[in-house]
C-alpha atoms as a PDB file:
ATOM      1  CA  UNK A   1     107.832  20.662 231.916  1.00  0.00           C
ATOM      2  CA  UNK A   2     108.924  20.677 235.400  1.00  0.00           C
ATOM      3  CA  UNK A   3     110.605  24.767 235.021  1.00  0.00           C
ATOM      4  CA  UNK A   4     106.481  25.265 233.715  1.00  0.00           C
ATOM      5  CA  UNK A   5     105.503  23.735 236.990  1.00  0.00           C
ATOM      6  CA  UNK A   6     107.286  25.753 239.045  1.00  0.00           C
ATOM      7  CA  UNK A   7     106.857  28.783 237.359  1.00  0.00           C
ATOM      8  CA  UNK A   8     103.179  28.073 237.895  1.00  0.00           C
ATOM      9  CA  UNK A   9     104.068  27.224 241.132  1.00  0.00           C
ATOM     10  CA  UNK A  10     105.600  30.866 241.670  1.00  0.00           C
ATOM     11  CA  UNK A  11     102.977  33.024 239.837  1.00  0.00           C
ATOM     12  CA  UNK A  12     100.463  31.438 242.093  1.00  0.00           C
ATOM     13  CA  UNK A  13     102.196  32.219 245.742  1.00  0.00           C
ATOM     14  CA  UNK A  14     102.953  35.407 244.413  1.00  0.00           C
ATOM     15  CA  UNK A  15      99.285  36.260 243.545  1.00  0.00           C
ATOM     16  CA  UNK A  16      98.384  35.067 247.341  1.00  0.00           C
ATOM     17  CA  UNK A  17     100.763  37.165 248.930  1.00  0.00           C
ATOM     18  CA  UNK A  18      99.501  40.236 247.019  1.00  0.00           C
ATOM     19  CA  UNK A  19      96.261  39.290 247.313  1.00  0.00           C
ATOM     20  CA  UNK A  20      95.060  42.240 250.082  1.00  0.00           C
ATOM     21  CA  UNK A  21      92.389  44.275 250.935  1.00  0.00           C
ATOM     22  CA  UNK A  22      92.546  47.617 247.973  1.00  0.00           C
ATOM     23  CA  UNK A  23      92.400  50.231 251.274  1.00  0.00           C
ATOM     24  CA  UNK A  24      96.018  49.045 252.411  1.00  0.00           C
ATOM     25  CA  UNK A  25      97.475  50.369 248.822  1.00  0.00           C
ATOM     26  CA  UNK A  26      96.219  53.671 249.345  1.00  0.00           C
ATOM     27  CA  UNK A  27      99.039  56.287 249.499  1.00  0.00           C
ATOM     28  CA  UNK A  28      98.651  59.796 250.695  1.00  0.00           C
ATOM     29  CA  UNK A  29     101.006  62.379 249.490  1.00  0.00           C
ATOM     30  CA  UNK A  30     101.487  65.744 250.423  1.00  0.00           C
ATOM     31  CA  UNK A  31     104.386  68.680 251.195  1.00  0.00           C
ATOM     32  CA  UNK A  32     105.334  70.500 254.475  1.00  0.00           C
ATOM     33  CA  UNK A  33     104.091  74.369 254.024  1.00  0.00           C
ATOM     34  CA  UNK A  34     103.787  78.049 256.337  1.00  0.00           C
ATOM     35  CA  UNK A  35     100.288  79.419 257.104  1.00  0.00           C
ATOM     36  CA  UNK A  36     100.946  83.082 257.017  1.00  0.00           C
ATOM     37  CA  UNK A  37      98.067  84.261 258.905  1.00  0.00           C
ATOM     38  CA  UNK A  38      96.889  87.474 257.304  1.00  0.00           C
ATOM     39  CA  UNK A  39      93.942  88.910 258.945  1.00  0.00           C
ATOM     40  CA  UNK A  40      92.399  90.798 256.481  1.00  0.00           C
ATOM     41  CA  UNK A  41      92.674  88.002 253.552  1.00  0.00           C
ATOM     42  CA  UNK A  42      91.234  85.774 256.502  1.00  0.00           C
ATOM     43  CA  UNK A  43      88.378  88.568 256.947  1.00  0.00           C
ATOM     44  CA  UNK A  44      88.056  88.941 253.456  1.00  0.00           C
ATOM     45  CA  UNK A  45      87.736  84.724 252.708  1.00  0.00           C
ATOM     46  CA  UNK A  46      84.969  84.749 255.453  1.00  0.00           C
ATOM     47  CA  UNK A  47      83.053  87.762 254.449  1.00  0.00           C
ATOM     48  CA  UNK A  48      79.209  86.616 253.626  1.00  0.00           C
ATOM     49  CA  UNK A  49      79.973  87.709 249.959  1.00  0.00           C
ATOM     50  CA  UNK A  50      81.953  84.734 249.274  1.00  0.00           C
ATOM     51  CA  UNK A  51      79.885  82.315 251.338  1.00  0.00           C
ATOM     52  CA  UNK A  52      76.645  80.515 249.499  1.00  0.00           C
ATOM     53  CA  UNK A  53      74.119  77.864 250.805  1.00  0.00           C
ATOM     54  CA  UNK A  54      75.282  74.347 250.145  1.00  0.00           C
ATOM     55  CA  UNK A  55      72.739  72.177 247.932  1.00  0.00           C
ATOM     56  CA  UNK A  56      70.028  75.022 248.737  1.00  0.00           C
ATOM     57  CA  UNK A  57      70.388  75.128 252.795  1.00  0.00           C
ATOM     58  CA  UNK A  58      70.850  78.268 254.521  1.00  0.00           C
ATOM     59  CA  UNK A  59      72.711  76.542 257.739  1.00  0.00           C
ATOM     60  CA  UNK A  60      75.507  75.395 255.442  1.00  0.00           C
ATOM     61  CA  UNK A  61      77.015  77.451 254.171  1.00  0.00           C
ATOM     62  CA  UNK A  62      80.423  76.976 252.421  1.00  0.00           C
ATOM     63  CA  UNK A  63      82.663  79.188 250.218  1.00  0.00           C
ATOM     64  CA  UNK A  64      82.121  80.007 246.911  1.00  0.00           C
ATOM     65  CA  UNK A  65      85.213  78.006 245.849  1.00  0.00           C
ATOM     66  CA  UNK A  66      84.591  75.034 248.089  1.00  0.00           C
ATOM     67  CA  UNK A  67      84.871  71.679 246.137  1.00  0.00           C
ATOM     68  CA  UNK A  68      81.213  70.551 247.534  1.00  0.00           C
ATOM     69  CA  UNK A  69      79.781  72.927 245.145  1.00  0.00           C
ATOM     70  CA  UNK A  70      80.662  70.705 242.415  1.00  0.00           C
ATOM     71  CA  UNK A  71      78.947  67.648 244.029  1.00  0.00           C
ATOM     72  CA  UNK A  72      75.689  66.052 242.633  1.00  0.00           C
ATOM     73  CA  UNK A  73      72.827  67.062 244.673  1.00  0.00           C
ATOM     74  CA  UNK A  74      70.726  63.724 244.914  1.00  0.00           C
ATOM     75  CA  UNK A  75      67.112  64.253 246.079  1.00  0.00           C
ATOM     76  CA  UNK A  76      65.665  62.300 248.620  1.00  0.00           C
ATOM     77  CA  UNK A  77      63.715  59.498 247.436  1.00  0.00           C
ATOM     78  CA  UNK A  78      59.604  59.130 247.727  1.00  0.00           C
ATOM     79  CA  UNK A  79      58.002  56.289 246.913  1.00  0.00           C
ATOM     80  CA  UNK A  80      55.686  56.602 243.901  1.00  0.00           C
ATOM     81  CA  UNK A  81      52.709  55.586 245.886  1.00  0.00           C
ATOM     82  CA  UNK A  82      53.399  58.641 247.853  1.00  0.00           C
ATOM     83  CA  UNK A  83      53.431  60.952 244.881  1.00  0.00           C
ATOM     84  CA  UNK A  84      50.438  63.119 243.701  1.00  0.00           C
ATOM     85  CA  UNK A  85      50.556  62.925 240.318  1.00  0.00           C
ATOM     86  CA  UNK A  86      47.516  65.003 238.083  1.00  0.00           C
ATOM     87  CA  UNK A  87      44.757  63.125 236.371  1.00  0.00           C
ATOM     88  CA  UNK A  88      46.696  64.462 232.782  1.00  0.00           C
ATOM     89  CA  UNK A  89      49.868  62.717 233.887  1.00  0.00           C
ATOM     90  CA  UNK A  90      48.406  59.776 234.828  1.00  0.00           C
ATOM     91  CA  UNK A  91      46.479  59.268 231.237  1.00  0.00           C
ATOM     92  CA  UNK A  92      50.072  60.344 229.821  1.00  0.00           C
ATOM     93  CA  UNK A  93      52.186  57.646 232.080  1.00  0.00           C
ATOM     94  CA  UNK A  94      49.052  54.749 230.895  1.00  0.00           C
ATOM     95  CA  UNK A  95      49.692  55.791 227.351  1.00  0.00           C
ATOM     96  CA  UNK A  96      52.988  55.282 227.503  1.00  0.00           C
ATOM     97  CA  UNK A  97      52.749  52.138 229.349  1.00  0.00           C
ATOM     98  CA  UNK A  98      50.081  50.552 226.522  1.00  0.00           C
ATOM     99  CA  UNK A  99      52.886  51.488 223.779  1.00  0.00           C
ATOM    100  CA  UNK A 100      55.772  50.211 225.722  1.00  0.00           C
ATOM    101  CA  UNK A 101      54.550  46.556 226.396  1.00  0.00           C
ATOM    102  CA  UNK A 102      52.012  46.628 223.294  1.00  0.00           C
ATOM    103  CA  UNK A 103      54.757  44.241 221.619  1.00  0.00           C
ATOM    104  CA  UNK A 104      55.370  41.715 224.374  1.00  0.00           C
ATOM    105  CA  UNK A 105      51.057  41.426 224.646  1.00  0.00           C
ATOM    106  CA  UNK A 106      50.888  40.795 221.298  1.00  0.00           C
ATOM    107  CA  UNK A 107      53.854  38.493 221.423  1.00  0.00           C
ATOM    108  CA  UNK A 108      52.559  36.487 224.332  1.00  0.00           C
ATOM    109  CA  UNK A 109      48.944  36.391 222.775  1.00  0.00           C
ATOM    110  CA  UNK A 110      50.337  34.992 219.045  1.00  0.00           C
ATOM    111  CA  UNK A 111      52.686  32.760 221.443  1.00  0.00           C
ATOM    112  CA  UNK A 112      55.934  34.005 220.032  1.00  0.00           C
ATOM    113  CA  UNK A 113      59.239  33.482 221.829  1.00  0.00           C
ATOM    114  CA  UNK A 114      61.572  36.235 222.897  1.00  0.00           C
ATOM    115  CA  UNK A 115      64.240  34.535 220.574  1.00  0.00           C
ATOM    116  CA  UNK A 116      61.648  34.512 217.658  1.00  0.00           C
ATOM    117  CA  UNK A 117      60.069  37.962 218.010  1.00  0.00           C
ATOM    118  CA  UNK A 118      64.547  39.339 218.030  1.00  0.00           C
ATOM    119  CA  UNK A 119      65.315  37.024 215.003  1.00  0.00           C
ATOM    120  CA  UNK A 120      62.521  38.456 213.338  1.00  0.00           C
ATOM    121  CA  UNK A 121      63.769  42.284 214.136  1.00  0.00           C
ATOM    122  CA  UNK A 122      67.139  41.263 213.084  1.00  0.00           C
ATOM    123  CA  UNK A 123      65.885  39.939 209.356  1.00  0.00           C
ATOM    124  CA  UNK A 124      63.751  43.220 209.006  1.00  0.00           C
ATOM    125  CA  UNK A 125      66.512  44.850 209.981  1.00  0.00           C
ATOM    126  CA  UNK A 126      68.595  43.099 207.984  1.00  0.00           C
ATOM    127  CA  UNK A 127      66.711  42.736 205.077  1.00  0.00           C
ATOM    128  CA  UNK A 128      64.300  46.098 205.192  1.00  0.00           C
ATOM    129  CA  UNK A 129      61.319  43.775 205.822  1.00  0.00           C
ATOM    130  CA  UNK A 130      60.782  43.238 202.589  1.00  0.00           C
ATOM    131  CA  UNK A 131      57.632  41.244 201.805  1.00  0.00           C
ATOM    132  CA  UNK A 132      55.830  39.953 198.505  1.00  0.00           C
ATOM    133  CA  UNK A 133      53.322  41.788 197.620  1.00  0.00           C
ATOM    134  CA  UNK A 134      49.729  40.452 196.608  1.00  0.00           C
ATOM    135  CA  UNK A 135      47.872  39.679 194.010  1.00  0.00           C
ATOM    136  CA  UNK A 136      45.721  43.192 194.151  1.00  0.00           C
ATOM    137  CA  UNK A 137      49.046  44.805 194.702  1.00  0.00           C
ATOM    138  CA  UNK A 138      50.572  43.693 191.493  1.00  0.00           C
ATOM    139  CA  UNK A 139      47.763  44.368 189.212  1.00  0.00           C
ATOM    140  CA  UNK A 140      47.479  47.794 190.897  1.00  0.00           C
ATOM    141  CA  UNK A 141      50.605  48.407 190.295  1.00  0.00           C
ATOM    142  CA  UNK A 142      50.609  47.262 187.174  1.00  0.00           C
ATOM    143  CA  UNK A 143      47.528  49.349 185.951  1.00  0.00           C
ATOM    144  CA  UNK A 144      49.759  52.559 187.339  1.00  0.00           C
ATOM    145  CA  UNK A 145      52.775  51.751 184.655  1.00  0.00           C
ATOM    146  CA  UNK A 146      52.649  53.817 181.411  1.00  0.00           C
ATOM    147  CA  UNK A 147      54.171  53.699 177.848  1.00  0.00           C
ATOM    148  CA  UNK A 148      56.071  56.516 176.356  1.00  0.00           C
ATOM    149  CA  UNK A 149      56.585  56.593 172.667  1.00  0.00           C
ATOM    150  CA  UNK A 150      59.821  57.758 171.730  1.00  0.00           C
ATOM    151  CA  UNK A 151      61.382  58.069 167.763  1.00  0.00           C
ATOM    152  CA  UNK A 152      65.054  58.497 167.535  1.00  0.00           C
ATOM    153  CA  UNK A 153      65.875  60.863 164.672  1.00  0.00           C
ATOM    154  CA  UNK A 154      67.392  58.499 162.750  1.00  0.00           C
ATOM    155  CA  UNK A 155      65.069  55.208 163.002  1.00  0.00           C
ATOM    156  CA  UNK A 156      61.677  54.549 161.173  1.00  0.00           C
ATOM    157  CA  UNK A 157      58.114  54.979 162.368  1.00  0.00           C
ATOM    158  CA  UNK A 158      56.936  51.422 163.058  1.00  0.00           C
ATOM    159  CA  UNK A 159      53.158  51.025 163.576  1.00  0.00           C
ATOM    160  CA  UNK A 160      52.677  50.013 167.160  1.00  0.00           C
ATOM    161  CA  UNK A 161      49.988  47.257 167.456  1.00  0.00           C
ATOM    162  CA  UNK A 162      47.517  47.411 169.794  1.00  0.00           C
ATOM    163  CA  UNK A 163      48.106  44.240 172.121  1.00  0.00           C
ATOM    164  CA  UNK A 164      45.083  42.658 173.205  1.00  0.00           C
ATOM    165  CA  UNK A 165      45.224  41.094 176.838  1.00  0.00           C
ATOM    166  CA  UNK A 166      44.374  37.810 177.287  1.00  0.00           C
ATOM    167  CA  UNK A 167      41.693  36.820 179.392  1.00  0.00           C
ATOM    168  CA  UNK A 168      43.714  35.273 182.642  1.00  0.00           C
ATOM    169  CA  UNK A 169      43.151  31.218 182.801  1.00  0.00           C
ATOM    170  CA  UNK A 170      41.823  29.527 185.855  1.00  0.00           C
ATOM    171  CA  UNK A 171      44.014  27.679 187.426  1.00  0.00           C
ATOM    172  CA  UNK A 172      43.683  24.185 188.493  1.00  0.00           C
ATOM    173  CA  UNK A 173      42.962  23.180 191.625  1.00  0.00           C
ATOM    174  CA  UNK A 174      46.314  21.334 192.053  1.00  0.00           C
ATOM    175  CA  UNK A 175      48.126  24.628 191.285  1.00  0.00           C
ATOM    176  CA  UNK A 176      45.912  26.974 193.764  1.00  0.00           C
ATOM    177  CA  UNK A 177      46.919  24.358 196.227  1.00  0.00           C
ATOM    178  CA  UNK A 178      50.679  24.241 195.673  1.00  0.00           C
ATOM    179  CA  UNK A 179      50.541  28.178 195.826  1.00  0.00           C
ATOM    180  CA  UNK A 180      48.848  28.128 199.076  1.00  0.00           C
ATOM    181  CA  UNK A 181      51.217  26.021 199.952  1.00  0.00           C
ATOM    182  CA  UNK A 182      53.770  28.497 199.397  1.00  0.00           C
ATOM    183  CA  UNK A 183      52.073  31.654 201.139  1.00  0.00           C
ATOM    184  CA  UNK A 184      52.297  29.304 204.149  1.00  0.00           C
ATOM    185  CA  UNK A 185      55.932  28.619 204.046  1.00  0.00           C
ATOM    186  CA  UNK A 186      56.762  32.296 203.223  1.00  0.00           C
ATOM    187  CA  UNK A 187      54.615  33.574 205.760  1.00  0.00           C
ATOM    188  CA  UNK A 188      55.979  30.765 208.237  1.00  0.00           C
ATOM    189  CA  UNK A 189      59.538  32.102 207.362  1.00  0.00           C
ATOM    190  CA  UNK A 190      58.556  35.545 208.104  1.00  0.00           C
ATOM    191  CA  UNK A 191      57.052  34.910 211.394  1.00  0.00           C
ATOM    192  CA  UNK A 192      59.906  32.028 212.364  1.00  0.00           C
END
């Protein structure tokens, strides 16, 4: 326990001492060389051929293989209250703004958290969003489903019967409430 104490102990000094500003770590290394001075490479390097306006000025110029070249060029910033910006942009930049905070509106109007509205993206996500559908949806549906008749080669001829639907019962008014019941919870769920 007491060699873990002083190894602590260590570590920590150690850290301090190191501890410095990054700029004193920088090393700079480079190797001794001869300038042959050549007069007609050096007329040649500054001919206006190889010369080209830096970032689009005409007073600097640099040379074509200069490493500035390669630099970003970052345009000076305007305020947007400054900008001029055409009736058609404008309509463009408030229909862009309507869909982009459409969601949080409705959000704040239905008086839905941030943490609800993202738990709800993650189950549709999730899950597909899927949903029950209604009443008018199912018999829809069901109207749209068809019967084929089909005879294997080998099997009889059976005489289908013509089923006759049943007229649907009422239900009670203890069931309609314990269904409305349940389209609350689900849709709570959903929305929760």
């Amino acid at each position: 326990n007491l060699k873990k104490r002083k190894k602590k102990k260590k570590k920590k000094n150690y850290l301090k001492k190191t501890k410095k500003d990054p700029a004193q770590f920088l090393q700079v290394h480079g190797r001794a060389c001869k300038v042959h001075l050549d007069s007609a490479v050096a007329l040649a390097a500054e001919s206006p051929v190889n010369m080209m306006p830096w970032q689009g000025d005409t007073n600097n110029m640099i040379d074509r293989f200069d490493v500035r070249a390669h630099l970003d060029h970052i345009p000076d910033y305007t305020p947007p209250l400054l900008t001029t910006i055409s009736p058609e942009q404008e309509s463009d930049e408030r229909k862009c703004n309507y869909e982009r905070y459409r969601g949080l509106v409705q959000n704040d109007f239905a008086g839905i958290s941030e943490e609800q509205c993202l738990y709800q993206i993650y189950i549709d996500e999730l899950y597909g969003g899927l949903q029950r559908p209604s009443e008018d949806e199912k018999k829809k549906l069901a109207e749209k489903k068809a019967s084929i008749g089909y005879t294997y080669e080998d099997s009889t001829v059976a005489e289908v019967e013509k089923v006759v639907e049943k007229p649907e019962e009422e239900e009670s008014p203890a069931e309609e409430e314990s269904n409305s019941d349940e389209d609350e919870t689900w849709r709570w769920m959903w929305t929760n």
